[in-house]
N, C-alpha and C. Protein backbone atom coordinates (compact mmCIF):
# COMPACT_ATOMS: atom_id res chain seq x y z
N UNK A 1 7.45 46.71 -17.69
CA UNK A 1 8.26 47.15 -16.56
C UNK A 1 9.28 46.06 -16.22
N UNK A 2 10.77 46.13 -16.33
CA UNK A 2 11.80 45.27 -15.55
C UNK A 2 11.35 45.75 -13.90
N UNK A 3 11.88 44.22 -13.65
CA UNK A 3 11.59 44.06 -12.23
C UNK A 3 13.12 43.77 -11.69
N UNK A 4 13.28 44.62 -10.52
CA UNK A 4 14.53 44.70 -10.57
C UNK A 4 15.45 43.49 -9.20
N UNK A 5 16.00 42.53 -9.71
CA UNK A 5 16.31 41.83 -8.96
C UNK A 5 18.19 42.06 -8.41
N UNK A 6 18.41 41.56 -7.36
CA UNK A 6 19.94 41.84 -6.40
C UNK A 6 20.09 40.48 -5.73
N UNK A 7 21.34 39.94 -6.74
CA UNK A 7 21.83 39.05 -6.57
C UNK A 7 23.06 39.16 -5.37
N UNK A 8 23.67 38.72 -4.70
CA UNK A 8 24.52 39.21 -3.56
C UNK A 8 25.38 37.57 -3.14
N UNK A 9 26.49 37.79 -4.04
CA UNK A 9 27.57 36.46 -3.86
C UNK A 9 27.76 36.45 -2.16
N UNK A 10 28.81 35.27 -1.92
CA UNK A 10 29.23 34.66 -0.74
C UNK A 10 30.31 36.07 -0.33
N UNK A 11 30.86 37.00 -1.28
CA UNK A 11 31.64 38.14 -0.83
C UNK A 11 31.03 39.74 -0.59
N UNK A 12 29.75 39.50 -1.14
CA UNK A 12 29.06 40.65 -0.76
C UNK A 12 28.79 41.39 -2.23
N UNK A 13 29.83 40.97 -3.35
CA UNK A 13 29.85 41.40 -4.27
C UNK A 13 27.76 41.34 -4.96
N UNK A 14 27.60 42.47 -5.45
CA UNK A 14 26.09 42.66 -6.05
C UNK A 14 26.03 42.92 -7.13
N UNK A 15 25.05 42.09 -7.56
CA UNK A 15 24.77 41.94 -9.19
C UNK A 15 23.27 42.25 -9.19
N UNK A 16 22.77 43.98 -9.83
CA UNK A 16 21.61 43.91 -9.62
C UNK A 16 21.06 44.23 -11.31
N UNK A 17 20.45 43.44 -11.50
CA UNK A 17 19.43 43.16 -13.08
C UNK A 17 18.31 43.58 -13.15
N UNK A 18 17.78 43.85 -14.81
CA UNK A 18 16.01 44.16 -14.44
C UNK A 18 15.63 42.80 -15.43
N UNK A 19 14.25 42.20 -14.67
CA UNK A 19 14.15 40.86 -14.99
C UNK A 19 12.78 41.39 -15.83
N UNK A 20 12.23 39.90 -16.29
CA UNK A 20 10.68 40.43 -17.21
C UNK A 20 10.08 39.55 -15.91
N UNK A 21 8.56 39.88 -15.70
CA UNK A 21 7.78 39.26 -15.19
C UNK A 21 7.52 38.24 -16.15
N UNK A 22 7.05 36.98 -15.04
CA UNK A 22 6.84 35.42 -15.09
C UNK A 22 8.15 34.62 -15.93
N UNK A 23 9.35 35.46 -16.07
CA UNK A 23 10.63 34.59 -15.97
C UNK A 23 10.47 34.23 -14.73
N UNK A 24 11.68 32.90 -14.38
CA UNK A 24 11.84 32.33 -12.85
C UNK A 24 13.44 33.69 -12.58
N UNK A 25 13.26 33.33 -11.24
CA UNK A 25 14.97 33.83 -10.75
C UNK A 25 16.13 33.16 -11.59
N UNK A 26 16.01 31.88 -11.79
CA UNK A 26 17.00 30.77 -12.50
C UNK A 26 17.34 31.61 -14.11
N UNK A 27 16.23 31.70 -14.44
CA UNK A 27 16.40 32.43 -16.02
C UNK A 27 16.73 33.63 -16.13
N UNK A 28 16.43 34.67 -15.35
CA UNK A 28 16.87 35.40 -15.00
C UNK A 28 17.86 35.66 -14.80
N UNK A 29 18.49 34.75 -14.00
CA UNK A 29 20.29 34.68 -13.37
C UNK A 29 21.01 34.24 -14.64
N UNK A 30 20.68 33.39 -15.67
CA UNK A 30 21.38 32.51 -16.25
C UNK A 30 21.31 33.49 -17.51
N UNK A 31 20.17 34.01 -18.00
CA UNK A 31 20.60 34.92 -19.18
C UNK A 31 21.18 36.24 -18.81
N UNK A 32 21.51 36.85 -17.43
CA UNK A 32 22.42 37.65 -17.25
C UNK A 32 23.86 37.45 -16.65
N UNK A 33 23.95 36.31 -16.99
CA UNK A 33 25.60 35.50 -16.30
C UNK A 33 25.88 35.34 -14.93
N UNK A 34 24.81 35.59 -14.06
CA UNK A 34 25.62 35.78 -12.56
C UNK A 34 26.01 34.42 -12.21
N UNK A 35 27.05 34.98 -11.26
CA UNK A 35 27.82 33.57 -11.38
C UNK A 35 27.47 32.94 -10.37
N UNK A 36 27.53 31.15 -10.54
CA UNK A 36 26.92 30.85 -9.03
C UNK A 36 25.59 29.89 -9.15
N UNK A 37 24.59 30.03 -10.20
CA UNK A 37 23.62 29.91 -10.84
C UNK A 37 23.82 29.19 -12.17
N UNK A 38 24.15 27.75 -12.28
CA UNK A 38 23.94 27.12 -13.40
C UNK A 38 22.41 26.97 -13.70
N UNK A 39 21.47 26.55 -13.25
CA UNK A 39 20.22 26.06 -13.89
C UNK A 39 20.83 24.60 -14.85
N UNK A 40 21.58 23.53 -14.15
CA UNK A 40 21.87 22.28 -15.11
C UNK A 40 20.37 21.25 -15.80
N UNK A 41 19.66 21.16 -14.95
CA UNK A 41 18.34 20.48 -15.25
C UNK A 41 17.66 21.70 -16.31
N UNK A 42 17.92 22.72 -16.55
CA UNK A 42 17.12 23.85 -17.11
C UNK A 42 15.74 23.97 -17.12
N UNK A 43 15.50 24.30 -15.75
CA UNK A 43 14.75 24.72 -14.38
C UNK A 43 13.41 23.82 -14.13
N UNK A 44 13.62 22.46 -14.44
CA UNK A 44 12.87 21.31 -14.45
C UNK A 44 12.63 21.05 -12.50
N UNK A 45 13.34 21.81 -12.08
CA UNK A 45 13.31 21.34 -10.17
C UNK A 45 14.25 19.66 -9.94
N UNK A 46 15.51 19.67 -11.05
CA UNK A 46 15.38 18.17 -10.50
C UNK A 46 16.85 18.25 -10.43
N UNK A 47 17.74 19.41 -10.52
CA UNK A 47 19.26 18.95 -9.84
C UNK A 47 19.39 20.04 -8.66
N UNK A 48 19.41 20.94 -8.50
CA UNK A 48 19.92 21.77 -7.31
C UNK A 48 20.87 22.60 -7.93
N UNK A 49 21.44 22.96 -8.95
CA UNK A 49 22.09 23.59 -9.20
C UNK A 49 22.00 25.07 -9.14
N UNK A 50 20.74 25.91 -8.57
CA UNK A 50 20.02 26.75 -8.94
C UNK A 50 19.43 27.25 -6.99
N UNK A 51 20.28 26.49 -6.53
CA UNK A 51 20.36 26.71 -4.63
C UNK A 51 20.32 28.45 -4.45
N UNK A 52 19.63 29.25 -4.22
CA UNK A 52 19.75 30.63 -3.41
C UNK A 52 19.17 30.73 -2.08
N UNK A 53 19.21 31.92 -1.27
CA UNK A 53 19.05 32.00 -0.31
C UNK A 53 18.29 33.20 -0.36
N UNK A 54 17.00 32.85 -0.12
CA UNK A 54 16.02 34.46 -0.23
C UNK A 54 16.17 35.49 1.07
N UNK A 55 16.59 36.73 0.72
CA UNK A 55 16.58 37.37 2.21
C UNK A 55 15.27 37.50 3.13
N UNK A 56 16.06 37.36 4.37
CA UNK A 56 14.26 37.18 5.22
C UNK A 56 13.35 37.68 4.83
N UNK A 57 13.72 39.33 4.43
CA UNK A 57 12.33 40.33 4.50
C UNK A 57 11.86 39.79 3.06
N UNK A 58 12.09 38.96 2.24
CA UNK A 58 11.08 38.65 0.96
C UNK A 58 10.64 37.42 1.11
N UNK A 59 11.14 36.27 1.99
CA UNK A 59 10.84 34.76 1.97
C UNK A 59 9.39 35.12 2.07
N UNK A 60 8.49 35.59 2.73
CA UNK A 60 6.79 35.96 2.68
C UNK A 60 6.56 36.00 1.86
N UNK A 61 6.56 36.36 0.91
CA UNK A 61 6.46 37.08 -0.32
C UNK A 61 6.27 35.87 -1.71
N UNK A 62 7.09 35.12 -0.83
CA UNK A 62 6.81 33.86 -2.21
C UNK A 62 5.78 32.66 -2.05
N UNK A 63 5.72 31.98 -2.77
CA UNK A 63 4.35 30.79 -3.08
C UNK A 63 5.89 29.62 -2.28
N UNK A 64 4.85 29.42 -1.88
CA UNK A 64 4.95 27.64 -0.89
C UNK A 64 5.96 27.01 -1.49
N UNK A 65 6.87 25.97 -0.68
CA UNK A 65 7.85 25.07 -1.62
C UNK A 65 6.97 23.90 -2.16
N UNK A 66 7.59 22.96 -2.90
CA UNK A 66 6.69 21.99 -3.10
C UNK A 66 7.67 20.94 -2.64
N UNK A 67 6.72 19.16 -2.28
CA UNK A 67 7.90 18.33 -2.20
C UNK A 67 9.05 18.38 -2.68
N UNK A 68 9.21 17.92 -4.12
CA UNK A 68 10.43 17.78 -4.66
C UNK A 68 11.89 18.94 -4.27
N UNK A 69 10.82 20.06 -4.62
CA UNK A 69 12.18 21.38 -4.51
C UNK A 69 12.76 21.00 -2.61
N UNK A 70 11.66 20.62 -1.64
CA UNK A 70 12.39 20.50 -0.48
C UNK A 70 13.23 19.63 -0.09
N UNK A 71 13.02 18.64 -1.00
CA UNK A 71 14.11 17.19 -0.98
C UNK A 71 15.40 17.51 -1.51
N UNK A 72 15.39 18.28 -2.87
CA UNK A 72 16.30 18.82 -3.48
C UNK A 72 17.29 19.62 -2.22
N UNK A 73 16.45 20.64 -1.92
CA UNK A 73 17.64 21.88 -0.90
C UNK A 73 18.13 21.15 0.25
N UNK A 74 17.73 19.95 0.62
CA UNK A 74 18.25 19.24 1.78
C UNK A 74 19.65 18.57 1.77
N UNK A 75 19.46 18.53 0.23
CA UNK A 75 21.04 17.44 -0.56
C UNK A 75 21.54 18.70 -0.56
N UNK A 76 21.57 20.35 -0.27
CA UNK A 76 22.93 21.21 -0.61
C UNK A 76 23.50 21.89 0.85
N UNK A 77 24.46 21.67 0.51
CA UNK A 77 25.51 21.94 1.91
C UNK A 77 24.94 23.50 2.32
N UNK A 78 24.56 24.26 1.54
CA UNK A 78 24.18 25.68 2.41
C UNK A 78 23.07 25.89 2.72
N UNK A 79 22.23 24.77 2.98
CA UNK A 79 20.35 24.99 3.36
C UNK A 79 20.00 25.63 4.26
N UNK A 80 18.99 26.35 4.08
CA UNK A 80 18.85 26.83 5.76
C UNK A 80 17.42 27.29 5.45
N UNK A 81 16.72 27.69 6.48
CA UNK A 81 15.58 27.96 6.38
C UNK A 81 14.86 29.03 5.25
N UNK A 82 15.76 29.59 4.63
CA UNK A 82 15.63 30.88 3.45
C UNK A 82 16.04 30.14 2.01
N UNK A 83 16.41 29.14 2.01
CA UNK A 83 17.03 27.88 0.79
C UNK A 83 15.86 28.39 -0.09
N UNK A 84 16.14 28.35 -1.40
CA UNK A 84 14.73 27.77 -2.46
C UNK A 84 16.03 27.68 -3.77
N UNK A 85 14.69 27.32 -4.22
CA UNK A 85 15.45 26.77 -5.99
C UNK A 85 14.80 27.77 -6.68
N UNK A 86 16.12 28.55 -7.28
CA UNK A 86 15.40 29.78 -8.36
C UNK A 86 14.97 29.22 -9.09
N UNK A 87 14.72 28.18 -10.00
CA UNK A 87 14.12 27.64 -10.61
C UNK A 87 12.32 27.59 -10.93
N UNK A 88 12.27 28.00 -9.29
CA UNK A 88 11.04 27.75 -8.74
C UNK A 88 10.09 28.97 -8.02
N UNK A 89 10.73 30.41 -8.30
CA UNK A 89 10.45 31.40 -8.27
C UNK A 89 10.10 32.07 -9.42
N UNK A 90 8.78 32.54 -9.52
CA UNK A 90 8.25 33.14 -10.92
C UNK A 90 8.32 35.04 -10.49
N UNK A 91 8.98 35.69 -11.32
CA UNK A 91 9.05 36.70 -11.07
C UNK A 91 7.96 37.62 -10.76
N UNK A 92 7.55 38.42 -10.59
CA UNK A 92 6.02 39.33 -10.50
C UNK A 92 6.61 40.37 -9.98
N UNK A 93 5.31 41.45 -10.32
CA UNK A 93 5.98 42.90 -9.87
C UNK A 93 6.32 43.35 -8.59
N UNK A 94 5.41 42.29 -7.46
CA UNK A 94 5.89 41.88 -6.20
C UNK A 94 7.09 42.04 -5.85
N UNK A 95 7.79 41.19 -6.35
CA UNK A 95 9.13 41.23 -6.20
C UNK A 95 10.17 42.14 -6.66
N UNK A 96 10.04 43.38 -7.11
CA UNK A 96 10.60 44.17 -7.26
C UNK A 96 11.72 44.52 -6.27
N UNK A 97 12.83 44.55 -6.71
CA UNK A 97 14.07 44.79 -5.60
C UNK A 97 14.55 43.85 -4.63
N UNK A 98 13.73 42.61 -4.71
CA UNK A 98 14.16 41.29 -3.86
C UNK A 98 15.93 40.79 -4.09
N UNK A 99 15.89 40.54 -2.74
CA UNK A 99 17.65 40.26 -1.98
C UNK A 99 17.45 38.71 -2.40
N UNK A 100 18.30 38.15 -3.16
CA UNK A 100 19.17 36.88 -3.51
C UNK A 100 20.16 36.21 -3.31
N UNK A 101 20.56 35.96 -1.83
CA UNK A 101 21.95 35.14 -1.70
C UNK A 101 22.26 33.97 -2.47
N UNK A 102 23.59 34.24 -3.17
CA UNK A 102 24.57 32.72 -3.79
C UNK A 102 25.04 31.99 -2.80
N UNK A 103 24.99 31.02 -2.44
CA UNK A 103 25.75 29.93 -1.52
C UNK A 103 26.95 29.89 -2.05
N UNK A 104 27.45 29.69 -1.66
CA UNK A 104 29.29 29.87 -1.36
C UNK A 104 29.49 28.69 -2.37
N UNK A 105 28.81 27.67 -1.78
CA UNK A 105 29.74 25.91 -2.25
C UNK A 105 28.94 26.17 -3.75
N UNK A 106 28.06 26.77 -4.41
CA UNK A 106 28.05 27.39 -5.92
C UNK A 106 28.78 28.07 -6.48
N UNK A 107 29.90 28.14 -5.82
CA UNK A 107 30.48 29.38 -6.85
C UNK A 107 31.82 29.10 -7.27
């Protein structure tokens, strides 16, 4: 089963994909081009390049941050309480149809 993820730039523009379970969001994003989403560390948690913004109604939904990834989202100009590193999101059938904001200063 693709799991269907909705990416949603700084213009509203939507990019919605079907992902495989236990890819991350990062791999996901990066083997379907959305833009916005380098993955430069290639999804090691150690540059930030990979900054999204989970929509409220799914932030529940995910496993805990860990140190590093919270040190990381603090260094990017669009943090906010919904910040994570796709990098650091493992897909599952859970997440089916989950909302993905791009930060602006990514794109």
């Amino acid at each position: 089963m693709m799991i269907k993820i909705n990416y949603i730039d700084h213009t509203g523009s939507t990019f919605e994909i079907g992902a495989s379970e236990g890819e991350t969001l990062m791999s996901a994003a990066t083997n379907n081009l959305i833009p916005g989403i380098d993955g430069d560390c290639g999804g090691n948690c150690a540059c930030g390049t990979c900054h999204v913004i989970i929509d409220e109604n799914w932030t529940g939904r995910l496993d805990s941050q860990n140190s590093e990834e919270i040190s990381l989202l603090q260094m990017t100009p669009d943090f906010n309480e919904h910040s994570r590193l796709a990098c650091q999101i493992v897909i599952t059938k859970e997440l089916h149809g989950i909302v993905v904001n791009l930060p602006e200063h990514q794109m």
